[in-house]
C-alpha atoms as a PDB file:
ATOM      1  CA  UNK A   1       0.000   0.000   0.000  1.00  0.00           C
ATOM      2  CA  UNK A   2       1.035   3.801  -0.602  1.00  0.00           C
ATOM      3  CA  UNK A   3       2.044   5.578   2.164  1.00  0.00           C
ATOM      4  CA  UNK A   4       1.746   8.651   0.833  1.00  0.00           C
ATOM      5  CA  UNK A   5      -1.431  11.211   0.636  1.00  0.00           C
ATOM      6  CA  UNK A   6      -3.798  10.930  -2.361  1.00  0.00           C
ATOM      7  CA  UNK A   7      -2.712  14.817  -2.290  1.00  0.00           C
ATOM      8  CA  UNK A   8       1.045  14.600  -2.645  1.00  0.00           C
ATOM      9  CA  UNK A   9       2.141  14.795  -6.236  1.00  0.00           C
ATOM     10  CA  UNK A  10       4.904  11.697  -6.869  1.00  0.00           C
ATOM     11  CA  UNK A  11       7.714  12.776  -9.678  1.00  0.00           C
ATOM     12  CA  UNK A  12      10.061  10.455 -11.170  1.00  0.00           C
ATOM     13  CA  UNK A  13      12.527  11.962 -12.774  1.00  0.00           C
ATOM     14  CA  UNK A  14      15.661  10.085 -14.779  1.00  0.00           C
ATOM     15  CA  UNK A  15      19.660  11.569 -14.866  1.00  0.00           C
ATOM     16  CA  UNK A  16      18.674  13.614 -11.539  1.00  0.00           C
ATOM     17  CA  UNK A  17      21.267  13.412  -9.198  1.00  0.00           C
ATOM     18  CA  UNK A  18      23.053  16.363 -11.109  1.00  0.00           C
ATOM     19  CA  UNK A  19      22.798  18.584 -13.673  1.00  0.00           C
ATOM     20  CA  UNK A  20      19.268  19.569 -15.411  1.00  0.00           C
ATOM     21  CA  UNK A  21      17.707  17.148 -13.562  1.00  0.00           C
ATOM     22  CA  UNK A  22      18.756  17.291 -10.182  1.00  0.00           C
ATOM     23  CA  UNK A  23      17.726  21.340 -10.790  1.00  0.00           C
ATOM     24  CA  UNK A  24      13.776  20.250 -11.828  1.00  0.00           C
ATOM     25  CA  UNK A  25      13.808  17.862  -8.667  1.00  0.00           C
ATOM     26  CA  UNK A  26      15.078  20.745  -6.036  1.00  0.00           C
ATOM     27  CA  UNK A  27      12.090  22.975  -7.638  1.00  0.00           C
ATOM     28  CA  UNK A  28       9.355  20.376  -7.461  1.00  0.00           C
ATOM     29  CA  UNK A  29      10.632  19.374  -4.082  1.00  0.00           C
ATOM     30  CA  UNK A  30      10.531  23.024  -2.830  1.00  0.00           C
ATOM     31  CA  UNK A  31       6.812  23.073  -4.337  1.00  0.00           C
ATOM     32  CA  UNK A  32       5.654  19.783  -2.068  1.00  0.00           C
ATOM     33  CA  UNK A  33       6.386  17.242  -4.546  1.00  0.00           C
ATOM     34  CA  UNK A  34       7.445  13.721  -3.892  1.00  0.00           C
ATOM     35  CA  UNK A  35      10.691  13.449  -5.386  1.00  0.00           C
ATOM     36  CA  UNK A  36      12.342  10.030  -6.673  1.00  0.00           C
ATOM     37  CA  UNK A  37      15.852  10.927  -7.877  1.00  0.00           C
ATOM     38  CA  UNK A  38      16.260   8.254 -10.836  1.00  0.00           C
ATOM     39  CA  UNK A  39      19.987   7.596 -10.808  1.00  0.00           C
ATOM     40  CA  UNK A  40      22.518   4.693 -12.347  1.00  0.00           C
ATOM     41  CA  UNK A  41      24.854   5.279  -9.623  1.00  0.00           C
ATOM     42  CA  UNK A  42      22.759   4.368  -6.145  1.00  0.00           C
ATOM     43  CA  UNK A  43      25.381   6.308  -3.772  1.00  0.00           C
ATOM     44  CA  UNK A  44      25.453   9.153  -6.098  1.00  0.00           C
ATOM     45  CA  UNK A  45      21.609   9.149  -6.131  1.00  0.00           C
ATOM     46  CA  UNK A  46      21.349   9.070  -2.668  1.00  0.00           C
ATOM     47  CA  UNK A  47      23.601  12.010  -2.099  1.00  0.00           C
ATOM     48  CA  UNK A  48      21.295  14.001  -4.051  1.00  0.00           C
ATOM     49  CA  UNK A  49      18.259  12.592  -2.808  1.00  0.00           C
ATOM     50  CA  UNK A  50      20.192  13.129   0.923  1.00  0.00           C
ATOM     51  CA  UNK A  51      20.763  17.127   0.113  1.00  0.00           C
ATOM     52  CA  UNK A  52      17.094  17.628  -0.966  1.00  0.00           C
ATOM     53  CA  UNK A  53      15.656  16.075   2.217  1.00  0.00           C
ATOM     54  CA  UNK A  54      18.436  18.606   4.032  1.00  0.00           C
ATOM     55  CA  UNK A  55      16.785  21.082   2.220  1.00  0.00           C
ATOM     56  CA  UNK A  56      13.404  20.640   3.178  1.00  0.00           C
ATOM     57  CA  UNK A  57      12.226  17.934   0.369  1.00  0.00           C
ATOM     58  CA  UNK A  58      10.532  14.924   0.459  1.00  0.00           C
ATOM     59  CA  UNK A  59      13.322  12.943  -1.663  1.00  0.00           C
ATOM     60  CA  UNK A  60      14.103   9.135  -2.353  1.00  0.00           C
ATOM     61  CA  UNK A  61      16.940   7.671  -4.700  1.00  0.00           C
ATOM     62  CA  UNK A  62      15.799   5.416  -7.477  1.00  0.00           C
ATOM     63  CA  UNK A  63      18.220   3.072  -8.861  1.00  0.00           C
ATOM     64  CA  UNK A  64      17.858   3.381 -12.716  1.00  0.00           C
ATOM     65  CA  UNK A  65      19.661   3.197 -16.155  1.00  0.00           C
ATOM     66  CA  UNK A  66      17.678   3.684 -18.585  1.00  0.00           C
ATOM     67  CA  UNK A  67      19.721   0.831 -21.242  1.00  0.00           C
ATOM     68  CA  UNK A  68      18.741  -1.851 -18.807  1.00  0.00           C
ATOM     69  CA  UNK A  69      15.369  -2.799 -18.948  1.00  0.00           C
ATOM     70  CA  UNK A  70      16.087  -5.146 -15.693  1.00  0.00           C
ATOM     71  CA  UNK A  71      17.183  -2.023 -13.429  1.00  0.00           C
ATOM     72  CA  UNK A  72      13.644   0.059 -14.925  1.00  0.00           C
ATOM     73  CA  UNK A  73      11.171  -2.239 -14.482  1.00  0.00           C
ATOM     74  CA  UNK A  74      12.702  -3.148 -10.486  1.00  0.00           C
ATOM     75  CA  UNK A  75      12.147   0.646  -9.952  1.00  0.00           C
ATOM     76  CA  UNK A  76       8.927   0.232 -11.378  1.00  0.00           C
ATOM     77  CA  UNK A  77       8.458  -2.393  -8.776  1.00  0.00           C
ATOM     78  CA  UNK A  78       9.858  -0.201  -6.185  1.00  0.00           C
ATOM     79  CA  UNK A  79       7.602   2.570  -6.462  1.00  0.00           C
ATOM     80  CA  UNK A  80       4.700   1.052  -6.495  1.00  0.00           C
ATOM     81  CA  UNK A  81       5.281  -1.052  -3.527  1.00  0.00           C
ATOM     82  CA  UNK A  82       5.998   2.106  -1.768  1.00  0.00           C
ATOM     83  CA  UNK A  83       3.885   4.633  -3.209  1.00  0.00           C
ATOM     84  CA  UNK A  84       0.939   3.129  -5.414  1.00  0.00           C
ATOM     85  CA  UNK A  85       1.674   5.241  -8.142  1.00  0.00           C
ATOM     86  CA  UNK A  86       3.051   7.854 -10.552  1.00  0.00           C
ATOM     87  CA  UNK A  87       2.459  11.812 -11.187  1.00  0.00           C
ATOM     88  CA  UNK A  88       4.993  13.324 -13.126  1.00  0.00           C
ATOM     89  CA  UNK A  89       7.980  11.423 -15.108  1.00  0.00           C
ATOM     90  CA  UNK A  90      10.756  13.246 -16.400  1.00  0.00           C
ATOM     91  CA  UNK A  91      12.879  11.382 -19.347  1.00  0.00           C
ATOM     92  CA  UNK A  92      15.665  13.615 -19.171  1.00  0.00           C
ATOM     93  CA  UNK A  93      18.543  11.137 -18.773  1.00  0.00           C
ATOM     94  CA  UNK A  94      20.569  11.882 -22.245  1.00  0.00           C
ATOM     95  CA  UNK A  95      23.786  11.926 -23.731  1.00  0.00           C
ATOM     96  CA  UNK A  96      25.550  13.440 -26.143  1.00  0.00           C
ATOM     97  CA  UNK A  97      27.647  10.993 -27.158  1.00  0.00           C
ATOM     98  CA  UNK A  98      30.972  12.924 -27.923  1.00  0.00           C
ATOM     99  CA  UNK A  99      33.766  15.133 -25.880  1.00  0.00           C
ATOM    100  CA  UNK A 100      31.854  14.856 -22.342  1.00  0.00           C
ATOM    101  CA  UNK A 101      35.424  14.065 -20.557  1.00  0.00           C
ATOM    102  CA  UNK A 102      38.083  15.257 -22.977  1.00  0.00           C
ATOM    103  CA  UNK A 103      36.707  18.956 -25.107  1.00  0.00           C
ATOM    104  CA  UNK A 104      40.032  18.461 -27.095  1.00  0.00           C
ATOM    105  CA  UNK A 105      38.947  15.266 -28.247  1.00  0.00           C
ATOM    106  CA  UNK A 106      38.055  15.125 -31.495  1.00  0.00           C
ATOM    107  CA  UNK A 107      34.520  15.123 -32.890  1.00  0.00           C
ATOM    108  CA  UNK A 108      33.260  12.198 -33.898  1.00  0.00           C
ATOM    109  CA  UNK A 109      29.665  12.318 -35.159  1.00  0.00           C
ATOM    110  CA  UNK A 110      29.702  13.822 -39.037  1.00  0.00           C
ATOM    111  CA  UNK A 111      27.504  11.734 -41.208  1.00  0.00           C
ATOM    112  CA  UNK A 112      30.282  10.781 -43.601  1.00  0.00           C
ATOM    113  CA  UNK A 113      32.584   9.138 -40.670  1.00  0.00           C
ATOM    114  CA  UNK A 114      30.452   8.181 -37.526  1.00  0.00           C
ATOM    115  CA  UNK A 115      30.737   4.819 -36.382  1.00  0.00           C
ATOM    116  CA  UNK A 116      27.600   3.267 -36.125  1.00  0.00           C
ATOM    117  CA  UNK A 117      28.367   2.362 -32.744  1.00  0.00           C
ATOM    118  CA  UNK A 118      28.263   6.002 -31.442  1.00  0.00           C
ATOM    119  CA  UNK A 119      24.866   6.649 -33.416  1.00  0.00           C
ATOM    120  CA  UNK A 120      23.409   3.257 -31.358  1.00  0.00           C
ATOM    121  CA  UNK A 121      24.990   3.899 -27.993  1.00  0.00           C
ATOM    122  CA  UNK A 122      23.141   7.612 -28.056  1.00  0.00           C
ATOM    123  CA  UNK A 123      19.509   5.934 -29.259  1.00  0.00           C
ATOM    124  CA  UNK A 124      20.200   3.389 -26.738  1.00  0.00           C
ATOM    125  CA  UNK A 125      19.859   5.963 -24.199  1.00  0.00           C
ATOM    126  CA  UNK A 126      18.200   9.307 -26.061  1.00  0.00           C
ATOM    127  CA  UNK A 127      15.369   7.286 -27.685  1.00  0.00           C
ATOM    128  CA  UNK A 128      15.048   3.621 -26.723  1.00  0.00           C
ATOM    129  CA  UNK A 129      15.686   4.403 -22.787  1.00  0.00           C
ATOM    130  CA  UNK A 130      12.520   7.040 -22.835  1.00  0.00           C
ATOM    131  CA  UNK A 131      10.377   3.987 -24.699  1.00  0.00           C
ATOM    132  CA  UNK A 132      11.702   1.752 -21.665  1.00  0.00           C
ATOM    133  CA  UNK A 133      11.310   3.694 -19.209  1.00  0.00           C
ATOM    134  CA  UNK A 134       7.999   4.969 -20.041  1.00  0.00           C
ATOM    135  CA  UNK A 135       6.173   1.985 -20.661  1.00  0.00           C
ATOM    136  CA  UNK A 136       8.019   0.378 -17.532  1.00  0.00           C
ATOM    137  CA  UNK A 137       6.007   3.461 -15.368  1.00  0.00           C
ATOM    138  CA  UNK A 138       3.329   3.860 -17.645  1.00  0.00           C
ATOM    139  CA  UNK A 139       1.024   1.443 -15.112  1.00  0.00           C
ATOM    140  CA  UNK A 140       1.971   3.873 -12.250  1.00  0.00           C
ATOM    141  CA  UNK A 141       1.132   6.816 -14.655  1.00  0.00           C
ATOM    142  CA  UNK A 142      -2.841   5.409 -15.186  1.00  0.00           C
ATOM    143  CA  UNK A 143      -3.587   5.519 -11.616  1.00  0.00           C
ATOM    144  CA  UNK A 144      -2.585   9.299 -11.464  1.00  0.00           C
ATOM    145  CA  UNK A 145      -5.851  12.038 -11.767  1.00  0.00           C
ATOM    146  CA  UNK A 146      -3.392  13.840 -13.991  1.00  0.00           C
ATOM    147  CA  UNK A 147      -0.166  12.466 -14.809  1.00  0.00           C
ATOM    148  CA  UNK A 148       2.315  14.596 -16.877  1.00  0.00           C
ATOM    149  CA  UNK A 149       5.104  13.269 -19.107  1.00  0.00           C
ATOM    150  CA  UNK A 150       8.289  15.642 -19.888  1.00  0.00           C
ATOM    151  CA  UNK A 151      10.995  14.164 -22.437  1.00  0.00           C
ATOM    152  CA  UNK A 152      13.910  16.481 -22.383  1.00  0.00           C
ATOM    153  CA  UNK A 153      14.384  17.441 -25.844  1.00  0.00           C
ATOM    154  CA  UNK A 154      16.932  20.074 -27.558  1.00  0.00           C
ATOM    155  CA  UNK A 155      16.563  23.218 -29.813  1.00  0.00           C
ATOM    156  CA  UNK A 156      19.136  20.676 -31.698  1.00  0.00           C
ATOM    157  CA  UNK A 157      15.955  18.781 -32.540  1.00  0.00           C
ATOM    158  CA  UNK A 158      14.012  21.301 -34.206  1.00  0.00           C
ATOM    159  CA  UNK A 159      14.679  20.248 -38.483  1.00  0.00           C
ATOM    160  CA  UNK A 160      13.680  23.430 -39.299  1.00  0.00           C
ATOM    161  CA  UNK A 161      16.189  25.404 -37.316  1.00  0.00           C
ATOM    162  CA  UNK A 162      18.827  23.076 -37.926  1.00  0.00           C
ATOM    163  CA  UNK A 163      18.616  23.565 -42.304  1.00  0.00           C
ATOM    164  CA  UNK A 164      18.184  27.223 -41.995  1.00  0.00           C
ATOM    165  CA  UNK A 165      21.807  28.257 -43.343  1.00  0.00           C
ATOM    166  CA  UNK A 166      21.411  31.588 -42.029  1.00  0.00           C
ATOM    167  CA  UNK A 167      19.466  30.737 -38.654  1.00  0.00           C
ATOM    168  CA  UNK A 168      21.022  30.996 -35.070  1.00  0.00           C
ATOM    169  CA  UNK A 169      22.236  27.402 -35.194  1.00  0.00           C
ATOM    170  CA  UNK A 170      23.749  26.979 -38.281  1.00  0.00           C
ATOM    171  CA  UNK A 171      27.292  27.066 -36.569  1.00  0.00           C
ATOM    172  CA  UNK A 172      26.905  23.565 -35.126  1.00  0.00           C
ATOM    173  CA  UNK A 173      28.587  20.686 -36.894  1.00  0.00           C
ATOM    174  CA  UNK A 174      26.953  18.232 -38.305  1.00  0.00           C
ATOM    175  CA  UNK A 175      25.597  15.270 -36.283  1.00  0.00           C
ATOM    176  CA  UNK A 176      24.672  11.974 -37.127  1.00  0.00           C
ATOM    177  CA  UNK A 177      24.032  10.753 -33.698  1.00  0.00           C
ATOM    178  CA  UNK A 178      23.139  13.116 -31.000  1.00  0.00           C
ATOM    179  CA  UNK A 179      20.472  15.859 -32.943  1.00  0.00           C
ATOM    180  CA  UNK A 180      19.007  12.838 -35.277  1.00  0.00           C
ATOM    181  CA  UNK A 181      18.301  11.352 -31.544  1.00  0.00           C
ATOM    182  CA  UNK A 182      16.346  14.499 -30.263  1.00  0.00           C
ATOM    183  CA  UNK A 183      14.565  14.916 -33.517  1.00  0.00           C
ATOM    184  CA  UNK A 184      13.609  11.334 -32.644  1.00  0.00           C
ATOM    185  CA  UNK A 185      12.528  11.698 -29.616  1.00  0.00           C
ATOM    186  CA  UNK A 186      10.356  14.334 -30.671  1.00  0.00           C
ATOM    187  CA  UNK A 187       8.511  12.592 -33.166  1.00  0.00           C
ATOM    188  CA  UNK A 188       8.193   9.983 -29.924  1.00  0.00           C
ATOM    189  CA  UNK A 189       6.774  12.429 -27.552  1.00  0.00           C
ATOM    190  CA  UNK A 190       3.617  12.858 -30.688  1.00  0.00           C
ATOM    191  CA  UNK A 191       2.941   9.862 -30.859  1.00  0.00           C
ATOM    192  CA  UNK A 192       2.831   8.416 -27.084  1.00  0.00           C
ATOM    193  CA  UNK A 193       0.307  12.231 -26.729  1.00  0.00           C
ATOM    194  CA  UNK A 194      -1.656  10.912 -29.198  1.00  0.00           C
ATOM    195  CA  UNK A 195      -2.012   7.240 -27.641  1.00  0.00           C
ATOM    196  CA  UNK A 196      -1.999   8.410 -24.120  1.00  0.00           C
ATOM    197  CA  UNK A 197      -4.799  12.120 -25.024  1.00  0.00           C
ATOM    198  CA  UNK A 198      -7.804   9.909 -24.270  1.00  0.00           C
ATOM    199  CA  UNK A 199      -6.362   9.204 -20.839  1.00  0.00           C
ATOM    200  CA  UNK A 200      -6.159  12.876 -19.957  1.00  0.00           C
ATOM    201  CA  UNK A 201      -2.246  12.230 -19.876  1.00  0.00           C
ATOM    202  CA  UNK A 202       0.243  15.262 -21.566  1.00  0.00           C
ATOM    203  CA  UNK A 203       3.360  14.313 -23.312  1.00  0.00           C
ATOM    204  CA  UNK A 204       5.275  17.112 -24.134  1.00  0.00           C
ATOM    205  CA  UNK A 205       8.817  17.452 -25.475  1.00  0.00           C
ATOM    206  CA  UNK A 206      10.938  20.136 -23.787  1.00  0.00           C
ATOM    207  CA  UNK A 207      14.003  21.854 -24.439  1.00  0.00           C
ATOM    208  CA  UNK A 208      15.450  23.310 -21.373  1.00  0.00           C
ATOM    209  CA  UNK A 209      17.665  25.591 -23.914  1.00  0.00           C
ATOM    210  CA  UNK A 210      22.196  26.178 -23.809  1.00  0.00           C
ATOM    211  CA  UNK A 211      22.761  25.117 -19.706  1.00  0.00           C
ATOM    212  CA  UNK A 212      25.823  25.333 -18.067  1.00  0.00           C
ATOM    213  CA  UNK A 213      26.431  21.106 -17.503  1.00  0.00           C
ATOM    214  CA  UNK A 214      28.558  18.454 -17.346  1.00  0.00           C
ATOM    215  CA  UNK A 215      27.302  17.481 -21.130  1.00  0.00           C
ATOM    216  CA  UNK A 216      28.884  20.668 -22.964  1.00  0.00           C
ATOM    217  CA  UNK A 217      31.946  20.752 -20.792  1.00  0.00           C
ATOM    218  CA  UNK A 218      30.236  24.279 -18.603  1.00  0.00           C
ATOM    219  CA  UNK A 219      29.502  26.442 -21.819  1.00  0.00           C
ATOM    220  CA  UNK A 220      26.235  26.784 -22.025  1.00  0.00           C
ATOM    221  CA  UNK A 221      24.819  30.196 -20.405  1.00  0.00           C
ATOM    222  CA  UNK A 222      21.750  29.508 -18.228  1.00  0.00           C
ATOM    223  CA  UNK A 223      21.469  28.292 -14.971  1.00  0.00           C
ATOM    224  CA  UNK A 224      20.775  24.886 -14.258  1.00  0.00           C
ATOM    225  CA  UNK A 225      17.872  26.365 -12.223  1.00  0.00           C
ATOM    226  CA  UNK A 226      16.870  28.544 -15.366  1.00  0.00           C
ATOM    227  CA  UNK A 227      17.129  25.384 -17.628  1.00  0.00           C
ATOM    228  CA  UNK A 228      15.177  23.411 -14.993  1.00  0.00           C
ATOM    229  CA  UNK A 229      12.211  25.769 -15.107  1.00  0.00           C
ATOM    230  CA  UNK A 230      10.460  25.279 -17.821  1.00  0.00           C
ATOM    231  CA  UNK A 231      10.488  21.132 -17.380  1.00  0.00           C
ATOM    232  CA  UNK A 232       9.344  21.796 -14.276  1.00  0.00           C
ATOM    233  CA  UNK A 233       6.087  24.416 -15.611  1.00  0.00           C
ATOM    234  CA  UNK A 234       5.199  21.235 -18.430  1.00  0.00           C
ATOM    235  CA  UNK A 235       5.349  18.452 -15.548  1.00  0.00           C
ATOM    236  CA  UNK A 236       2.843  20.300 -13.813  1.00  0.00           C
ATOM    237  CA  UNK A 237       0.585  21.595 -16.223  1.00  0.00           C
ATOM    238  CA  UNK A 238      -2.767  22.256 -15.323  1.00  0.00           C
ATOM    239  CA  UNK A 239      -5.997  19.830 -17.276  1.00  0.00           C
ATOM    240  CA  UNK A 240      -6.173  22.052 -19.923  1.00  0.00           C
ATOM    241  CA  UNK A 241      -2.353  22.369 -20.846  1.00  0.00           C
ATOM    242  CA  UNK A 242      -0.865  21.507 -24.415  1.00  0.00           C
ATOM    243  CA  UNK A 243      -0.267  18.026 -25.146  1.00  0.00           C
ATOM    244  CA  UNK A 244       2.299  16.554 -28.157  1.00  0.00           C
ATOM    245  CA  UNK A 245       4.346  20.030 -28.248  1.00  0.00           C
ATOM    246  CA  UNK A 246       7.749  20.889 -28.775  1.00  0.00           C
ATOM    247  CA  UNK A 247       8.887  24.074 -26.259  1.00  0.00           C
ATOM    248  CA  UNK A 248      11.119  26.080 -24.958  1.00  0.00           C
ATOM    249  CA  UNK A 249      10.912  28.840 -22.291  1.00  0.00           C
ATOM    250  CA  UNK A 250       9.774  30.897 -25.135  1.00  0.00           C
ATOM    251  CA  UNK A 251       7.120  29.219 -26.359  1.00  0.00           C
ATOM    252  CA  UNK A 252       6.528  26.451 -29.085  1.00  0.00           C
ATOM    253  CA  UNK A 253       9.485  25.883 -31.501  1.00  0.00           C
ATOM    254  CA  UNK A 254       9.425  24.076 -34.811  1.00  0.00           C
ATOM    255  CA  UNK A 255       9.936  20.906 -35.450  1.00  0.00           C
END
């Protein structure tokens, strides 16, 4: 049985214990949320899940990676035993697949030269960890009054952006792996809206915009808490929110 209120809204969110992530659960903790910090590494998860409850939060680390079903569906199994179901779930575990250690290394995802095994390790994670990890939770989800999905897309994933040769992104290299991923997960976030729109669910994609993160090596310019904002306004979206969008703090953005 749950031992929480019928009340308290439960959030799952994946990749939390730093970064984008870990910013959405501090700001949904601070509003009253349950907070379960989805995290591959347990000790780092419950350090994060440890400094929210210091904080004030009601926090819990959730054992996770998204590439292995085995680890989603026991958290699955986890949360309901302890809390009956699911509110809000946040896909935003991602990665980028190049230069996260070393920014002198060289880049390695042009269409002419990737290695196939880059372009499959990011959709193992990017695309075919949300599917997982979503359907895994999406039992939890049904027995919420008005569950919210949030994938964590990318202003990378926007096609029409991307081909504009004189548009603000037209200085990125070309990338067979990581943007084709986000454009994919895009098209994803559509089409689980349109399955899940009868069951007053949203699924919206989300692009928290340039953060300063582990991922781009601490260029980007916002705030983690800045980036974190605007996943944290589409998880909580009141019954007549947008459903199967693509946004960013400024508004919709094209696909």
């Amino acid at each position: 049985m749950s031992e929480h209120t019928t009340t308290q809204r439960i959030a799952l969110i994946t990749g939390a214990n730093k970064g984008i992530g870990r910013g959405a659960a501090e700001q949904l903790a601070a509003q009253g949320t349950t907070v379960l910090i989805g995290a591959r590494d347990p000790r780092r998860g419950e350090e994060a899940a440890t400094s929210l409850r210091a904080a004030g939060g009601d926090a819990h680390a959730i054992t996770l990676d998204v590439t292995d079903p085995a680890t989603v569906q026991a958290a699955a199994q986890q949360i309901d035993q302890r809390f009956g179901r699911l509110d809000i779930l946040i896909n935003n575990a991602g990665i980028t697949g190049s230069g996260q250690v070393d920014p002198n290394e060289a880049y390695d995802q042009l269409p002419s030269t990737v290695e196939l095994d880059i372009v499959r390790k990011v959709f193992e994670t990017n695309v075919f960890g949300v599917i997982t990890t979503t359907n895994a939770m999406l039992p939890l989800l049904r027995r919420s009054p008005a569950a919210r999905i949030v994938n964590v897309a990318s202003h990378a994933a926007s096609t029409t952006l991307l081909s504009d040769p004189d548009g603000p992104f037209a200085g990125l290299l070309p990338s067979a792996a990581y943007t084709p991923s986000k454009a994919a997960l895009t098209a994803l976030t559509v089409q689980y809206a349109n399955e899940l729109r009868k069951d007053g669910m949203l699924v919206n994609a989300v692009a928290p915009g340039y953060v300063d993160t582990d991922s781009n090596n601490h260029t980007g310019f916002l705030t983690v808490a800045q980036g974190a904002a605007v996943l944290v306004r589409f998880a909580t979206l009141g019954a007549d929110g947008p459903t199967a969008g693509f946004f960013s703090e400024d508004g919709p953005l094209p696909w």
